[in-house]
PDB file of N, CA and C in Angstrom:
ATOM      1  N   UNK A   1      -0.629  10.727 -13.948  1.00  0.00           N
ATOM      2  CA  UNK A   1      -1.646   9.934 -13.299  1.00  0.00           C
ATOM      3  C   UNK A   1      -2.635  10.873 -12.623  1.00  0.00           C
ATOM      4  N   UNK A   2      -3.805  10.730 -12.527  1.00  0.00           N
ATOM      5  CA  UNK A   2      -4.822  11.440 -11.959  1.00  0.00           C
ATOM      6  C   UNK A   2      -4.286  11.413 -10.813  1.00  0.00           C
ATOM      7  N   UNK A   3      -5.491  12.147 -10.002  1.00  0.00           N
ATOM      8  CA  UNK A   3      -5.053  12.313  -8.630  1.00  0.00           C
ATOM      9  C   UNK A   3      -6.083  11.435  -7.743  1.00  0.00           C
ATOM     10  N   UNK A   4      -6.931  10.910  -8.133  1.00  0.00           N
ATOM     11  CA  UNK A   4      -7.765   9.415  -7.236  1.00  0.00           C
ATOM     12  C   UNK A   4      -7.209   8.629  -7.881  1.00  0.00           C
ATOM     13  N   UNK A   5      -6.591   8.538  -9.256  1.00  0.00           N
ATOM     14  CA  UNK A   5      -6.519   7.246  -9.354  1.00  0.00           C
ATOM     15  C   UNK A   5      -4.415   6.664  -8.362  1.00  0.00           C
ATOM     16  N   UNK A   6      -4.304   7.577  -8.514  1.00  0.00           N
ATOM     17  CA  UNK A   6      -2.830   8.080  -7.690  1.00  0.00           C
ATOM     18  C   UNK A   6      -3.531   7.474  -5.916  1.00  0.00           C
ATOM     19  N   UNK A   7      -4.635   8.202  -5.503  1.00  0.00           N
ATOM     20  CA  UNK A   7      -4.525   8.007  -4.140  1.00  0.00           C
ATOM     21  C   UNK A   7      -5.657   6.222  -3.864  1.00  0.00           C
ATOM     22  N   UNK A   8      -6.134   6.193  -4.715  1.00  0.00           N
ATOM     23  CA  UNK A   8      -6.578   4.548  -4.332  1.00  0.00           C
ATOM     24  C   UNK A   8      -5.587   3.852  -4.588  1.00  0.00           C
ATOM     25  N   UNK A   9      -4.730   3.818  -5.606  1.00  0.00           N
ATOM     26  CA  UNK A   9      -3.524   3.218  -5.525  1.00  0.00           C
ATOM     27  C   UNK A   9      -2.711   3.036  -4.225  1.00  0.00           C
ATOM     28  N   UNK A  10      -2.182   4.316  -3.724  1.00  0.00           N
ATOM     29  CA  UNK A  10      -1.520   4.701  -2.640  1.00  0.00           C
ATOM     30  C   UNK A  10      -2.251   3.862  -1.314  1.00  0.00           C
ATOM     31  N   UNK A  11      -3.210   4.060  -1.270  1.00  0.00           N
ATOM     32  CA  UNK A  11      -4.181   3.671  -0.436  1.00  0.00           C
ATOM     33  C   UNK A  11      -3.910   1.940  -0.141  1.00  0.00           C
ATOM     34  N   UNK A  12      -4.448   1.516  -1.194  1.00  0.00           N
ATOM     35  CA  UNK A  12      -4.464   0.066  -1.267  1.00  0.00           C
ATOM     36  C   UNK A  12      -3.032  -0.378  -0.860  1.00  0.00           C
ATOM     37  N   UNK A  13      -2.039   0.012  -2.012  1.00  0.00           N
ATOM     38  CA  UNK A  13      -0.566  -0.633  -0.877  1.00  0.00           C
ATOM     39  C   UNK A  13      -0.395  -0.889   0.074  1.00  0.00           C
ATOM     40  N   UNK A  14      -0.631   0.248   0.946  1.00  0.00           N
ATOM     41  CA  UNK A  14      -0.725   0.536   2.316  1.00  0.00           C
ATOM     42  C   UNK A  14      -1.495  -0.194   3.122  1.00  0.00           C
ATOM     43  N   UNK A  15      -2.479  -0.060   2.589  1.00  0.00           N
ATOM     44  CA  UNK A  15      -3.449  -1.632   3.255  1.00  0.00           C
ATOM     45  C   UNK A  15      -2.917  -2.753   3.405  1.00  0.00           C
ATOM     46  N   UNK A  16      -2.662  -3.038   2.053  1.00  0.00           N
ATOM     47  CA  UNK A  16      -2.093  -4.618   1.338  1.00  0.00           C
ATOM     48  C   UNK A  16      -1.158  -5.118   2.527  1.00  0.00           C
ATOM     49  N   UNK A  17      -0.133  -3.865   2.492  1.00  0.00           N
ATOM     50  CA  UNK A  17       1.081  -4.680   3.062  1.00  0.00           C
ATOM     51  C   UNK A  17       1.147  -4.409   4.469  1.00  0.00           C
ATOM     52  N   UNK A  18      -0.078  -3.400   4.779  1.00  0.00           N
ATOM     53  CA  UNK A  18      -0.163  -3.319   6.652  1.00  0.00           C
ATOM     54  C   UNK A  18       0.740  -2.587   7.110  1.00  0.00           C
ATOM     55  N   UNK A  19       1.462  -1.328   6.304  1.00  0.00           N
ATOM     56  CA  UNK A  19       2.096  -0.397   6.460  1.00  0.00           C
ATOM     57  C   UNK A  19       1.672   0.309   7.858  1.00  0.00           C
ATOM     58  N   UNK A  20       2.391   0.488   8.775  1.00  0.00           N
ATOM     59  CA  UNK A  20       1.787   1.833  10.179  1.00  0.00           C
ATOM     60  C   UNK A  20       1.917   2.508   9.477  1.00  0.00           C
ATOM     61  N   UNK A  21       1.075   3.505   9.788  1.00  0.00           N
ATOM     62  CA  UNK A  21       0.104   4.540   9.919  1.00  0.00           C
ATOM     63  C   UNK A  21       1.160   5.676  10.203  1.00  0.00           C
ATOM     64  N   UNK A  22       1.205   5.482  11.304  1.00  0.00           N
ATOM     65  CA  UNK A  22       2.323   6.750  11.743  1.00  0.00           C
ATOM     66  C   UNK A  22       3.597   6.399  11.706  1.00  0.00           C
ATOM     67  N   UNK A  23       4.386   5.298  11.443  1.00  0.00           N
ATOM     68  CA  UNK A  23       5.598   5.380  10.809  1.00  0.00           C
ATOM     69  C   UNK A  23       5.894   6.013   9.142  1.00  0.00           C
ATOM     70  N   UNK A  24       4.867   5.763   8.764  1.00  0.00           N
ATOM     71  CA  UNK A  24       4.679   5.963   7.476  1.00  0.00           C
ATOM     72  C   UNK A  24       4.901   7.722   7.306  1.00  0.00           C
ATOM     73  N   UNK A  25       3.853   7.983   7.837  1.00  0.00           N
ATOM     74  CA  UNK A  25       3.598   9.409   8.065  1.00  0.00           C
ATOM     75  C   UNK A  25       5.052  10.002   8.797  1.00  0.00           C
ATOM     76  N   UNK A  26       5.463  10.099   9.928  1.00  0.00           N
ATOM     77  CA  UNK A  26       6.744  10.056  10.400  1.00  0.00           C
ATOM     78  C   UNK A  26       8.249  10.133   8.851  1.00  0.00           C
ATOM     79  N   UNK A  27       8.135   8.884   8.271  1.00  0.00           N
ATOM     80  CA  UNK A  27       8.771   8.973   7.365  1.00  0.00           C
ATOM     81  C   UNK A  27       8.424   9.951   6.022  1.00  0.00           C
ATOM     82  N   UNK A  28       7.190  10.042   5.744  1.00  0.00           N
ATOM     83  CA  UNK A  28       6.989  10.920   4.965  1.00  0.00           C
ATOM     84  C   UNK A  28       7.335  13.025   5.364  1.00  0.00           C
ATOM     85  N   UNK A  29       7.190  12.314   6.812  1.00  0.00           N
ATOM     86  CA  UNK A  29       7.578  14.520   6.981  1.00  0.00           C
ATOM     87  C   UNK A  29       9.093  13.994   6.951  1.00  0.00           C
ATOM     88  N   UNK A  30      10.206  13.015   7.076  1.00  0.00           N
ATOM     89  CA  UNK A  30      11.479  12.964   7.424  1.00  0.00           C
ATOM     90  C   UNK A  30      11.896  13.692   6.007  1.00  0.00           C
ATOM     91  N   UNK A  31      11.216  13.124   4.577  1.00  0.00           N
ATOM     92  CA  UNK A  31      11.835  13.539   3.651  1.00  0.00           C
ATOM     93  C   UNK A  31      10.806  14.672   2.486  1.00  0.00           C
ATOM     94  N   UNK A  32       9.909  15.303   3.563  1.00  0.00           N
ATOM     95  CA  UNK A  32       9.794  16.550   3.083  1.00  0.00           C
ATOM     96  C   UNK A  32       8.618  17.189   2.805  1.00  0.00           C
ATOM     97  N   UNK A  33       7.823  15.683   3.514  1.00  0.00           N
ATOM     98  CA  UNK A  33       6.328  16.256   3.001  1.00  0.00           C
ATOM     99  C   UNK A  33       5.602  17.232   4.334  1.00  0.00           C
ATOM    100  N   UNK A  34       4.783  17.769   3.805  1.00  0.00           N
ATOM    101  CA  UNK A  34       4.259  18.613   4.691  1.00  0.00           C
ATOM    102  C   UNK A  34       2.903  18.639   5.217  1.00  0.00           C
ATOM    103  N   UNK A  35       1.983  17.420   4.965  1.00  0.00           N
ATOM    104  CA  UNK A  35       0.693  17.554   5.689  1.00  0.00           C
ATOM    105  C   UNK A  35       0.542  17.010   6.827  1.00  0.00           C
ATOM    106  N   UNK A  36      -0.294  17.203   7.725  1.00  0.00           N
ATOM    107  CA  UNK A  36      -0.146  17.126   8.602  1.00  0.00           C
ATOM    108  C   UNK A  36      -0.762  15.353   9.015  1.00  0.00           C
ATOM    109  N   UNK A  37      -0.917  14.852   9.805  1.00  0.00           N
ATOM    110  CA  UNK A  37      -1.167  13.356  10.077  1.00  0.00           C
ATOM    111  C   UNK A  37      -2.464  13.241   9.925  1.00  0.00           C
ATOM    112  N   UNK A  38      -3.613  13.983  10.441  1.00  0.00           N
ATOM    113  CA  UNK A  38      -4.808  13.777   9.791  1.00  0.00           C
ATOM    114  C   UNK A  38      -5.069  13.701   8.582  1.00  0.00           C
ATOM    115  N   UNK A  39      -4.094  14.750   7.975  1.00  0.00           N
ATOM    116  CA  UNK A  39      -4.792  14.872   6.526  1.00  0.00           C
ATOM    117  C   UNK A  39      -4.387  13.739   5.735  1.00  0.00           C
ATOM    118  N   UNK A  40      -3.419  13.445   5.853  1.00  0.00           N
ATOM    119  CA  UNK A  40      -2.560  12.068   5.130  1.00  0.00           C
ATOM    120  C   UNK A  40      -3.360  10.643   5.389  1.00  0.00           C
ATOM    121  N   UNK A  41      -4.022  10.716   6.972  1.00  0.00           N
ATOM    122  CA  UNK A  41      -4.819   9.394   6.789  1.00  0.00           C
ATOM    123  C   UNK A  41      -6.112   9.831   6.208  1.00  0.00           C
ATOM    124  N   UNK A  42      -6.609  11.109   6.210  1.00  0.00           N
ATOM    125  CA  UNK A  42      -8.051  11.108   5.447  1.00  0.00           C
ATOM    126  C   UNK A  42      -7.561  10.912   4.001  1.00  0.00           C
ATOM    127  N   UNK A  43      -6.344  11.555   3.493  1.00  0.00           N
ATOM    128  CA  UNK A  43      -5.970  10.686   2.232  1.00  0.00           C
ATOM    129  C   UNK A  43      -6.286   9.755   1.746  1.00  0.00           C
ATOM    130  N   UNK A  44      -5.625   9.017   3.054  1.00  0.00           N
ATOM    131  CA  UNK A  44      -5.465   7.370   2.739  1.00  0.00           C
ATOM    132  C   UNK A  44      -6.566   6.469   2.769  1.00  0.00           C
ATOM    133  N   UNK A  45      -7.567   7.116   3.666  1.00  0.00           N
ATOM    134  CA  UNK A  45      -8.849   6.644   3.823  1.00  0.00           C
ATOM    135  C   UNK A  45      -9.674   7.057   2.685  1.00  0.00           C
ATOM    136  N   UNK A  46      -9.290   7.311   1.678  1.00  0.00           N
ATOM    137  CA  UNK A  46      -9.877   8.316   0.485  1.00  0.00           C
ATOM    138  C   UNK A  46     -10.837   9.509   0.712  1.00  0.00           C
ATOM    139  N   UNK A  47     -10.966   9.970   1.750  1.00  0.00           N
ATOM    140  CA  UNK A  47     -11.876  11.111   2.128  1.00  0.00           C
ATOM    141  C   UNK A  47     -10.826  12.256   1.985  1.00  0.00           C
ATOM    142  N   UNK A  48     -10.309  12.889   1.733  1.00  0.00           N
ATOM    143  CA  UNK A  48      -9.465  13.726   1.493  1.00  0.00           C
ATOM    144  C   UNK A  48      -8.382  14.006   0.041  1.00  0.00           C
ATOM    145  N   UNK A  49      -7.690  15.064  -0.077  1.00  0.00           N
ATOM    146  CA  UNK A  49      -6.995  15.297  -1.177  1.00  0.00           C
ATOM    147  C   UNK A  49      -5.445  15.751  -0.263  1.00  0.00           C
ATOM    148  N   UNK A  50      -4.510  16.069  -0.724  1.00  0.00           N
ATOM    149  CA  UNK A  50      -3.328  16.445  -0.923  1.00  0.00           C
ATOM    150  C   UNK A  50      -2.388  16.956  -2.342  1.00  0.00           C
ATOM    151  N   UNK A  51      -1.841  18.173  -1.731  1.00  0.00           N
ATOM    152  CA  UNK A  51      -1.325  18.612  -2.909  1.00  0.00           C
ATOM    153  C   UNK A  51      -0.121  17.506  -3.739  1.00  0.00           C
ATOM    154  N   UNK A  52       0.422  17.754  -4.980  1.00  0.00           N
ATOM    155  CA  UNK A  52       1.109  17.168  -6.143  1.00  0.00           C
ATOM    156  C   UNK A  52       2.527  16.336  -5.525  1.00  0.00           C
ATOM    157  N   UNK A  53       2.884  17.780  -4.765  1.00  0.00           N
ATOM    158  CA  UNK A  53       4.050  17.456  -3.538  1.00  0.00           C
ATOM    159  C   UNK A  53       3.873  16.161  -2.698  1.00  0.00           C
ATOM    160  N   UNK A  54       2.708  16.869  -2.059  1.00  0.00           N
ATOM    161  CA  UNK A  54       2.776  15.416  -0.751  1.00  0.00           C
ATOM    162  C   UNK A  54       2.335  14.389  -0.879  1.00  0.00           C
ATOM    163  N   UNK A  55       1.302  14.184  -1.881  1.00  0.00           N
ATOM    164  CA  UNK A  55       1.070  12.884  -2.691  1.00  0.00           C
ATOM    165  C   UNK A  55       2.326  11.943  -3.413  1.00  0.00           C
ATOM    166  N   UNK A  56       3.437  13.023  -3.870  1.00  0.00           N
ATOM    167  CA  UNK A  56       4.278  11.909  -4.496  1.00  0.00           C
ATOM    168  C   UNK A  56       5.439  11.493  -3.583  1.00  0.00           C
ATOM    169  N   UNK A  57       5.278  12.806  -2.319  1.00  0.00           N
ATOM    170  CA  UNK A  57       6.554  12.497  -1.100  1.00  0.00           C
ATOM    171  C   UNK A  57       5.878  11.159  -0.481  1.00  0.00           C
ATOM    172  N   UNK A  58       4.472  11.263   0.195  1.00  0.00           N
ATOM    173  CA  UNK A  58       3.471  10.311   0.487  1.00  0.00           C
ATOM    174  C   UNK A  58       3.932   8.740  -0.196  1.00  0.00           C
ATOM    175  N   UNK A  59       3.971   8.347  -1.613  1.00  0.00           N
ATOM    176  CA  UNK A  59       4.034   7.638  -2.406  1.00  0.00           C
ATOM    177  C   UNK A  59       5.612   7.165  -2.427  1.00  0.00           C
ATOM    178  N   UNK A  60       6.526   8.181  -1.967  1.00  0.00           N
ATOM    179  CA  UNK A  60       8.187   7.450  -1.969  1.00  0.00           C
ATOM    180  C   UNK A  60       8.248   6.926  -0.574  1.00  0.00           C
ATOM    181  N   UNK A  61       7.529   7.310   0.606  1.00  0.00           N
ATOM    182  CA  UNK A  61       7.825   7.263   2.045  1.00  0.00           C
ATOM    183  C   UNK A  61       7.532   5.768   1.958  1.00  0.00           C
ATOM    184  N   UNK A  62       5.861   5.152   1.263  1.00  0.00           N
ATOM    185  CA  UNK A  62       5.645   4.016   1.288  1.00  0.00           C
ATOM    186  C   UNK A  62       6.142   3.185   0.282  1.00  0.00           C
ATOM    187  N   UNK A  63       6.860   3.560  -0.563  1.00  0.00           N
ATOM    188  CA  UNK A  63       7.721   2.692  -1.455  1.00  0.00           C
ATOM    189  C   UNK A  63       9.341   2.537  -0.718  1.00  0.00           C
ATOM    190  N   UNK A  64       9.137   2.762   0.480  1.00  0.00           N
ATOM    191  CA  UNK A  64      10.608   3.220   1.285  1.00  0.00           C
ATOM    192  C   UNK A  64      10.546   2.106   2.002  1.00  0.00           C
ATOM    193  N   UNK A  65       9.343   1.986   2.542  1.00  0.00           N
ATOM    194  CA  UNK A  65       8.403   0.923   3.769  1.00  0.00           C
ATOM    195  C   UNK A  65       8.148  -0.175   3.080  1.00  0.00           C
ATOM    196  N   UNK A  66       8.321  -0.155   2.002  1.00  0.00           N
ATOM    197  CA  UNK A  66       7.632  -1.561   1.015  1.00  0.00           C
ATOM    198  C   UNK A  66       8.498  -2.713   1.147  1.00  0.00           C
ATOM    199  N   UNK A  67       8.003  -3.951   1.496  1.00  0.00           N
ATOM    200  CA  UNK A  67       9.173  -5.049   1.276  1.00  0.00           C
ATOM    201  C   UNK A  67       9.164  -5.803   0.699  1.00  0.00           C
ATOM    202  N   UNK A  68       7.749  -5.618  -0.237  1.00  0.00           N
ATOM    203  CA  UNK A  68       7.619  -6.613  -1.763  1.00  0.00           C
ATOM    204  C   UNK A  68       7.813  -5.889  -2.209  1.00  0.00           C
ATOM    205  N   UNK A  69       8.722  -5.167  -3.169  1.00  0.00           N
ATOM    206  CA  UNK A  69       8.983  -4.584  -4.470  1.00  0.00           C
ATOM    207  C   UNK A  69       8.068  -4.246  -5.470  1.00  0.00           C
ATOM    208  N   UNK A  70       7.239  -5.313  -5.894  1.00  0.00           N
ATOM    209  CA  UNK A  70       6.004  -5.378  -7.228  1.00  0.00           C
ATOM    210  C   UNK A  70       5.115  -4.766  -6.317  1.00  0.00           C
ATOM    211  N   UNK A  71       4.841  -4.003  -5.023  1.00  0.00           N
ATOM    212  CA  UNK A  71       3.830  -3.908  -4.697  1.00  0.00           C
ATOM    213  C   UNK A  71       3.857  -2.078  -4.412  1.00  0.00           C
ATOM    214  N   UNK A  72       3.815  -1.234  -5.330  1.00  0.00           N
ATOM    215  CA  UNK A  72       4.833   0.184  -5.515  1.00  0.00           C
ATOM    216  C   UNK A  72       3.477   0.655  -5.391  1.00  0.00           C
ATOM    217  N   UNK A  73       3.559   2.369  -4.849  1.00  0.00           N
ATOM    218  CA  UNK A  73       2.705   3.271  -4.821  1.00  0.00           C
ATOM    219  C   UNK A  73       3.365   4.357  -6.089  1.00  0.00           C
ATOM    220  N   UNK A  74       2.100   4.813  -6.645  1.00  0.00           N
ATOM    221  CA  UNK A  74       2.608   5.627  -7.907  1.00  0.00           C
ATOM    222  C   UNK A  74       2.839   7.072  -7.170  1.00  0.00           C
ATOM    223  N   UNK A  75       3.496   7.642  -8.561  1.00  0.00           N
ATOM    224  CA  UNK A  75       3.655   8.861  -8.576  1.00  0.00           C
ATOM    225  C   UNK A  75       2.962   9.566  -9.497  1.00  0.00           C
ATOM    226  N   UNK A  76       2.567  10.671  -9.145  1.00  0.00           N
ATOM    227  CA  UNK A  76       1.604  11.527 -10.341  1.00  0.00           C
ATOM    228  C   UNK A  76       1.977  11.588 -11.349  1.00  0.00           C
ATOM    229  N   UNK A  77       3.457  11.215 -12.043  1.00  0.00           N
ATOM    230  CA  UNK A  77       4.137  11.598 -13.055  1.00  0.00           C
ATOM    231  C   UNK A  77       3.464  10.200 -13.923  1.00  0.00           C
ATOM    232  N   UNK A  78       3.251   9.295 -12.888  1.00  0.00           N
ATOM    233  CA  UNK A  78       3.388   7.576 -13.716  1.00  0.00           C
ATOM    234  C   UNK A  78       1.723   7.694 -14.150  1.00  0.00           C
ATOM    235  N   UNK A  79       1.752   6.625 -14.923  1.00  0.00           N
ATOM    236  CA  UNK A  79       0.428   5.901 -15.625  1.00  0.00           C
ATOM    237  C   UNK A  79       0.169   4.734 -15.322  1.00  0.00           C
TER     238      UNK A  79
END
């Protein structure tokens, strides 16, 4: 998967389902990611990039947080 089309994806979930911000983030350094909280919401706000790593750690933290199921953030690997 590209890497905008990866982070509007990511993005939108997060919106959708009204995910916090900093729980999210919180959970994403728990299992390994490494940017820092600005950079993850300029991510999310689409003004920013993140490396391969923290985009797909990013993408499990909020599929962790998710409580509709059908409503998944990708991984760079997916299409």
């Amino acid at each position: 998967m590209q890497e905008n089309d990866q982070q509007a994806l990511t993005g939108a979930v997060v919106k959708e389902l009204g995910i916090n911000l900093f729980v999210l983030w919180i959970h994403f350094v728990s299992l390994g990611g490494n940017a820092e909280l600005e950079s993850v919401l300029m991510y999310l706000a689409g003004d920013g990039s993140l490396p391969e790593w923290d985009r797909d750690v990013l993408s499990t933290a909020a599929n962790d947080l998710t409580l509709q199921p059908p409503a998944q953030a990708p991984r760079s690997n997916e299409d």
